[in-house]
Each structure stands twice: as C-alpha cells, then as structure tokens.
C-alpha atoms as a PDB file:
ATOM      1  CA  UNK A   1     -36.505-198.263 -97.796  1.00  0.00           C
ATOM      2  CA  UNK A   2     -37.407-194.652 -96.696  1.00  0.00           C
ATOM      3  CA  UNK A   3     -38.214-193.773 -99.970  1.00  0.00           C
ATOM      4  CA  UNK A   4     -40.618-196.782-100.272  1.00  0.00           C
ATOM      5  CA  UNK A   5     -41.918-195.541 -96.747  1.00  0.00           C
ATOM      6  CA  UNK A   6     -42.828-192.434 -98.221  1.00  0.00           C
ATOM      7  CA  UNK A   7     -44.051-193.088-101.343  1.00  0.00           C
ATOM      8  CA  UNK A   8     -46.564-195.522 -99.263  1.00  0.00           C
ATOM      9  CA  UNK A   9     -47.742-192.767 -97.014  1.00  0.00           C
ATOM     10  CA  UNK A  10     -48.094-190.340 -99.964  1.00  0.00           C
ATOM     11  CA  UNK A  11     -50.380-193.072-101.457  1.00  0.00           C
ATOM     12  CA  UNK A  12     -51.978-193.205 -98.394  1.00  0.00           C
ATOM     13  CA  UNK A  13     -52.974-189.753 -98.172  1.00  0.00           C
ATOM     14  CA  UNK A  14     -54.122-189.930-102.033  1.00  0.00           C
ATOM     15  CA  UNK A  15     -56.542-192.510-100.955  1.00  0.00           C
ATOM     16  CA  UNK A  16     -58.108-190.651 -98.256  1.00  0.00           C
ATOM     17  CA  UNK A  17     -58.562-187.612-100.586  1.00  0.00           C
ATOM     18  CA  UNK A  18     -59.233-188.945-103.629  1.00  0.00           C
ATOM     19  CA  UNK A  19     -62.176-191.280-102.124  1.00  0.00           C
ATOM     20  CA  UNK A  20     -63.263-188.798 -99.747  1.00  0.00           C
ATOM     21  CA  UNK A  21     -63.610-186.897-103.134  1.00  0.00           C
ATOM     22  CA  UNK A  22     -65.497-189.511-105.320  1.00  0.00           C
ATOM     23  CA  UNK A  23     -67.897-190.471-102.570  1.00  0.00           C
ATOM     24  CA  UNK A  24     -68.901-186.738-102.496  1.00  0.00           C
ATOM     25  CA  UNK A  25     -69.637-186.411-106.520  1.00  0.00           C
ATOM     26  CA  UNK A  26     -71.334-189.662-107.021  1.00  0.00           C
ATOM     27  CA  UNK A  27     -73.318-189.990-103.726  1.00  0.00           C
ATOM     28  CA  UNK A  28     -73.767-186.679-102.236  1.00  0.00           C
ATOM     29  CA  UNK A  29     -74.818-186.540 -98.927  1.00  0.00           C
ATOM     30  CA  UNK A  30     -76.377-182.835 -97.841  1.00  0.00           C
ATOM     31  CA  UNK A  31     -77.111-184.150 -94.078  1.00  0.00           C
ATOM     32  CA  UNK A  32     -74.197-184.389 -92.316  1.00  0.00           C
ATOM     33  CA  UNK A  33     -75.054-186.277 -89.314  1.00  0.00           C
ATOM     34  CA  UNK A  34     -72.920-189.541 -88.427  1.00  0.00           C
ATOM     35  CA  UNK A  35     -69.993-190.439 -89.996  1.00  0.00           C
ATOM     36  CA  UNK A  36     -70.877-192.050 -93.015  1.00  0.00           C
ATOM     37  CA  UNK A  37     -72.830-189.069 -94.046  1.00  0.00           C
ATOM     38  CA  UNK A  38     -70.383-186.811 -93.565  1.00  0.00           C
ATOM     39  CA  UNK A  39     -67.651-188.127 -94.987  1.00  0.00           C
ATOM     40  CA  UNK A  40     -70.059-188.009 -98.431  1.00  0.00           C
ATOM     41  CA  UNK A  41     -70.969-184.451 -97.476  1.00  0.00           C
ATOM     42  CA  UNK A  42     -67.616-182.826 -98.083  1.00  0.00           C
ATOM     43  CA  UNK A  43     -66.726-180.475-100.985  1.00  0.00           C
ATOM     44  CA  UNK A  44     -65.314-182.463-103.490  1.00  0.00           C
ATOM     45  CA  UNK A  45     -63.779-179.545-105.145  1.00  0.00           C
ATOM     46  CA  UNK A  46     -61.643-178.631-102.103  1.00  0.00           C
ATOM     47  CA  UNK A  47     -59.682-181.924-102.615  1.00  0.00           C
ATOM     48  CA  UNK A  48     -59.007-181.455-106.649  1.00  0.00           C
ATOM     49  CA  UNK A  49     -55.740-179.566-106.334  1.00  0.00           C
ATOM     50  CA  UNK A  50     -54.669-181.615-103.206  1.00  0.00           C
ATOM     51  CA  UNK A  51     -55.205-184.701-104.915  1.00  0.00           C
ATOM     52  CA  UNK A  52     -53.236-183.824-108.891  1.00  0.00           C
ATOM     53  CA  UNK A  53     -50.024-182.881-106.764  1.00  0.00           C
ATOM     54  CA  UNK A  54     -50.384-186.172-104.354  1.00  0.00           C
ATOM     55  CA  UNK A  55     -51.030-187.844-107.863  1.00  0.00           C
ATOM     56  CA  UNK A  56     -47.602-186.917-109.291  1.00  0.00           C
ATOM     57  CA  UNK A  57     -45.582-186.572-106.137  1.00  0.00           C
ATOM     58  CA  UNK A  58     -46.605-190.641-105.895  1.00  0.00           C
ATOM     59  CA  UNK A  59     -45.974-191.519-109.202  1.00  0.00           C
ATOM     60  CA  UNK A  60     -42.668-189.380-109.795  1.00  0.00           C
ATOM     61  CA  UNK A  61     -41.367-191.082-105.988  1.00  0.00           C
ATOM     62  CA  UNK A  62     -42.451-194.284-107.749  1.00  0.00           C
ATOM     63  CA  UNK A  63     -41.125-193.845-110.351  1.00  0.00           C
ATOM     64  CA  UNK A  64     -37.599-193.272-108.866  1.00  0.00           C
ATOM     65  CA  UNK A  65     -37.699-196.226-106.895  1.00  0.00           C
ATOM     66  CA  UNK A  66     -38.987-198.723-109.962  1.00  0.00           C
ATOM     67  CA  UNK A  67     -35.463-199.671-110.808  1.00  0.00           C
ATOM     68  CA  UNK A  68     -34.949-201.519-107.459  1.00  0.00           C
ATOM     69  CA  UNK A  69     -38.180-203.074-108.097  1.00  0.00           C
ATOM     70  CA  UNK A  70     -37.317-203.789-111.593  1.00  0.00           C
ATOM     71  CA  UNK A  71     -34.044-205.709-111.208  1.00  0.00           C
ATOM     72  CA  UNK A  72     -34.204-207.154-107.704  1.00  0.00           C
ATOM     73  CA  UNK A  73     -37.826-207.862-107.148  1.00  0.00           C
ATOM     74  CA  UNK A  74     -39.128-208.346-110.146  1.00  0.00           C
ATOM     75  CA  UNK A  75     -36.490-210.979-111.058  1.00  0.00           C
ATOM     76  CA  UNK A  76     -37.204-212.994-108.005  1.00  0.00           C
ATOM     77  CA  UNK A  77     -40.980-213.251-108.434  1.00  0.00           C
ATOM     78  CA  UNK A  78     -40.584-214.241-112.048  1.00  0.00           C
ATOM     79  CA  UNK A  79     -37.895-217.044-111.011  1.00  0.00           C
ATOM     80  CA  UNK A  80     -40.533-217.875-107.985  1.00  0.00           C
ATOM     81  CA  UNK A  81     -42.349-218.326-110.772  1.00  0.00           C
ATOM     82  CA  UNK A  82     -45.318-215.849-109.210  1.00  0.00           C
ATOM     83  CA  UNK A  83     -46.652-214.532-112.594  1.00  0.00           C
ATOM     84  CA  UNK A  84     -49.820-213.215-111.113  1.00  0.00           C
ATOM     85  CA  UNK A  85     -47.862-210.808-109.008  1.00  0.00           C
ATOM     86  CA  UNK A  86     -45.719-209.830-112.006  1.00  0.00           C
ATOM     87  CA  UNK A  87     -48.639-209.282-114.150  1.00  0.00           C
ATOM     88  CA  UNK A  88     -50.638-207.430-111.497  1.00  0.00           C
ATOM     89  CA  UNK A  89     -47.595-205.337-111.297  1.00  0.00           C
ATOM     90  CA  UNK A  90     -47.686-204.303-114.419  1.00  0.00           C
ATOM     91  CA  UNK A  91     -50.992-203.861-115.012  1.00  0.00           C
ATOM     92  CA  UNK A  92     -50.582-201.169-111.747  1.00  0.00           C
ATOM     93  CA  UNK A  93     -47.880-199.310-114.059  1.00  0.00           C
ATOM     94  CA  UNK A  94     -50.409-198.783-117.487  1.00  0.00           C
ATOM     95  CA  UNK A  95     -53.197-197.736-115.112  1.00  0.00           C
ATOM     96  CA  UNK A  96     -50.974-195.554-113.352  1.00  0.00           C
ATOM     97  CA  UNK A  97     -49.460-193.680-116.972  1.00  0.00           C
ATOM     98  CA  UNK A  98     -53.550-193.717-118.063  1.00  0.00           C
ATOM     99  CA  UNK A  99     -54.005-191.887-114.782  1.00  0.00           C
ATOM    100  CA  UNK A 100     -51.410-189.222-115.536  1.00  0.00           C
ATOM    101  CA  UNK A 101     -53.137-188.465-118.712  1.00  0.00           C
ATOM    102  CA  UNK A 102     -56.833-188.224-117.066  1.00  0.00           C
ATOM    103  CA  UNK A 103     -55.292-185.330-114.639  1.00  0.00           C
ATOM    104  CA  UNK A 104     -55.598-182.313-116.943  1.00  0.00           C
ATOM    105  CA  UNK A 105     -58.875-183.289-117.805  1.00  0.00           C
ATOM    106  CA  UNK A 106     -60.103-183.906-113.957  1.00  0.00           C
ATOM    107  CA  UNK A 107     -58.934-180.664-113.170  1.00  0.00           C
ATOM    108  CA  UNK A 108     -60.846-179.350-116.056  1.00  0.00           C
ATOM    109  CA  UNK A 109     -63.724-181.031-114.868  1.00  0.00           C
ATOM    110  CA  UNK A 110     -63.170-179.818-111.264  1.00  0.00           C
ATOM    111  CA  UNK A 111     -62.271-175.906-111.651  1.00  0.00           C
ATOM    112  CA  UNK A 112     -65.789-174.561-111.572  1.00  0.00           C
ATOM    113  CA  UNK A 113     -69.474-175.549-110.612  1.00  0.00           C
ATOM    114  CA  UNK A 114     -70.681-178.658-112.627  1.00  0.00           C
ATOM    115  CA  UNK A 115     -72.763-177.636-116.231  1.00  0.00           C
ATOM    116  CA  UNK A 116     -75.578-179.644-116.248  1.00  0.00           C
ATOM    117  CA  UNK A 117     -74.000-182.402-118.868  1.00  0.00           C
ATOM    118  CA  UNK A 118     -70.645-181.858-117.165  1.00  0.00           C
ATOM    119  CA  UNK A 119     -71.620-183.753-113.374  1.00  0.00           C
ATOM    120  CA  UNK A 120     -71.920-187.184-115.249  1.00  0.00           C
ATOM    121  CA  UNK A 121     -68.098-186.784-116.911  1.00  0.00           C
ATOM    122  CA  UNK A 122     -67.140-185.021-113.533  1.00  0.00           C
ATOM    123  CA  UNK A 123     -68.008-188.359-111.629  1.00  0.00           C
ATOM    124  CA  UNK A 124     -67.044-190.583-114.438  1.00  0.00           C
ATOM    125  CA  UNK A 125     -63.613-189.687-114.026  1.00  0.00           C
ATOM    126  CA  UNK A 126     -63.094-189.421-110.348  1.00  0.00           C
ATOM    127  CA  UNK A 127     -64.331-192.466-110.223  1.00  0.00           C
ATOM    128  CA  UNK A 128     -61.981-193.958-112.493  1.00  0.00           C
ATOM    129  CA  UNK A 129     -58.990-191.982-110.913  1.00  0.00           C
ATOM    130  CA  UNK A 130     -60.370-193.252-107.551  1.00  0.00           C
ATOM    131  CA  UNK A 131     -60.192-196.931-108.971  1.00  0.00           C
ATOM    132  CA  UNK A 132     -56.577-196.552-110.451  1.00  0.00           C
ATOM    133  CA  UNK A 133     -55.313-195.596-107.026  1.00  0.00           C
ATOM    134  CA  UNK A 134     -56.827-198.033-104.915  1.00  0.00           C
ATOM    135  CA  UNK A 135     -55.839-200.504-107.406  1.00  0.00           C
ATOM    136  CA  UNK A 136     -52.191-198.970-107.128  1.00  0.00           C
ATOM    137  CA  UNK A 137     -52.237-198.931-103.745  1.00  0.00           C
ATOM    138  CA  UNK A 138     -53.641-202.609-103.048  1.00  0.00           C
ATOM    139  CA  UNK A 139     -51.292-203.847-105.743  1.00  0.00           C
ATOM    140  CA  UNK A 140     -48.512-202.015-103.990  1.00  0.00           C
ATOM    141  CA  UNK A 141     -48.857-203.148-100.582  1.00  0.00           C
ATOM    142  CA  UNK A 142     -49.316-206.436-101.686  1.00  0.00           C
ATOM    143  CA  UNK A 143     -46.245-206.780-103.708  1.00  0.00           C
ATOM    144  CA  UNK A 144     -44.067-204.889-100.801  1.00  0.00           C
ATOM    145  CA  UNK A 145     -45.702-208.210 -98.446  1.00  0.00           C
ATOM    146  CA  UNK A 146     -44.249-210.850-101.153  1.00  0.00           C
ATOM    147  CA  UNK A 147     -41.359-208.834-100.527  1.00  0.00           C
ATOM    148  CA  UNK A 148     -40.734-208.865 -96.956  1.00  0.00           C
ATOM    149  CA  UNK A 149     -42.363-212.432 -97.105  1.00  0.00           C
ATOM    150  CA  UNK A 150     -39.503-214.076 -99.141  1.00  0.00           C
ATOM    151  CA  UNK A 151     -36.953-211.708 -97.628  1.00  0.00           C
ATOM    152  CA  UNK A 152     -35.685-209.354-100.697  1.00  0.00           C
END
C-alpha cells in the first residue's frame, strides 16, 4: 500500500510538471497576469529534466508493484467479468513502454532553444508525453477505486 501511495503522488507531481510544461510550448502565454496566464507563461525547459526522472521513478515504482496487480487484481476484474477495466489497463502499460522510448528524444528536443522546424516536433511530443500520463494517471486512479470498491 505505501508503495502504491507513492507511486500515486510521484504521478501526481509528473502531471503538474509535465502539463505545466506542454501548456507552455503549445500555447505560450508572454503576459503573466492571472492565473491561467501564468501557468502558460512558465519555461518549459526548466521542467524537462524534472519531468524524464519523475517519468522513470513512476514507471520503475510501477513497475515493482505490477505483480500484485497482476495476480490479485487483475484476476478479480477478469472473473467480475470487467473487461473494460482490464483492457484499459493494459492499454495504460503499451502507452507507458511507448513513453519510455519518446524520453531520449524529448530531451533531445528540450536541451537547447527551439530551431525553427524543431518547435513543431518539440510540442508534438510533449504533447503526446503529456497525454500518456494523464491517461496513466486517470487509468490508475480509476482502477485503484474498483479496487477499494470491491474490497481487494
């Protein structure tokens, strides 16, 4: 349990950075008054580092505690029968490993001022890292409710 606590608050602080981070590439803000301005007026480039070792400190963690999800959860919600959960699941794991890959490359993209034909790959693929963890992280909580909800 206090490893799924932690993994969840890891995730957690990979969401704030990593959206805090896409909002700034693909709808910069340069006026930073009220808060929905300034959150897009941050520099995304101070969050790349932040956010690769948040990105494997949350997937190694997960990945430690998959096996308890893999025989004791997993079994129930495929006996319950609760194949949308399952599948969801699983799709979370693939977009998680296609994640992993897109790190060296968003680092790449991140470690010095945009080239002009760079900025449209540099946004491209936080916002697909940006997707993959919200999707992760929705998925996640989710699952650990069906959890606690049927009492595993």
């Amino acid at each position: 349990t206090l490893l799924l606590i932690v993994h969840g608050l890891l995730a957690v602080v990979l969401l704030g950075g990593i959206t805090h981070q896409a909002m700034s590439a693909a709808w910069p803000s340069r006026n930073k008054t009220g808060i929905f301005n300034s959150f897009r007026a941050v520099s995304g480039s101070a969050y790349t580092n932040a956010n690769i070792v948040l990105y494997l400190a949350t997937a190694t963690l997960g990945g430690i505690i998959y096996p308890v999800y893999r025989v004791a959860v997993r079994t129930y919600l495929e006996n319950a029968r609760l194949n949308p959960a399952v599948g969801s699941f699983e799709l979370k794991e693939q977009f998680i490993a296609v994640g992993l890959g897109m790190l060296p490359l968003y680092w790449l993209l991140w470690r010095r001022p945009p080239e002009a034909g760079a900025r449209p790959a540099r946004i491209a693929v936080t916002l697909m890292l940006a997707f993959i963890v919200w999707y992760g992280f929705l998925v996640g909580h989710v699952l650990n409710n069906i959890r606690g909800l049927f009492g595993l």
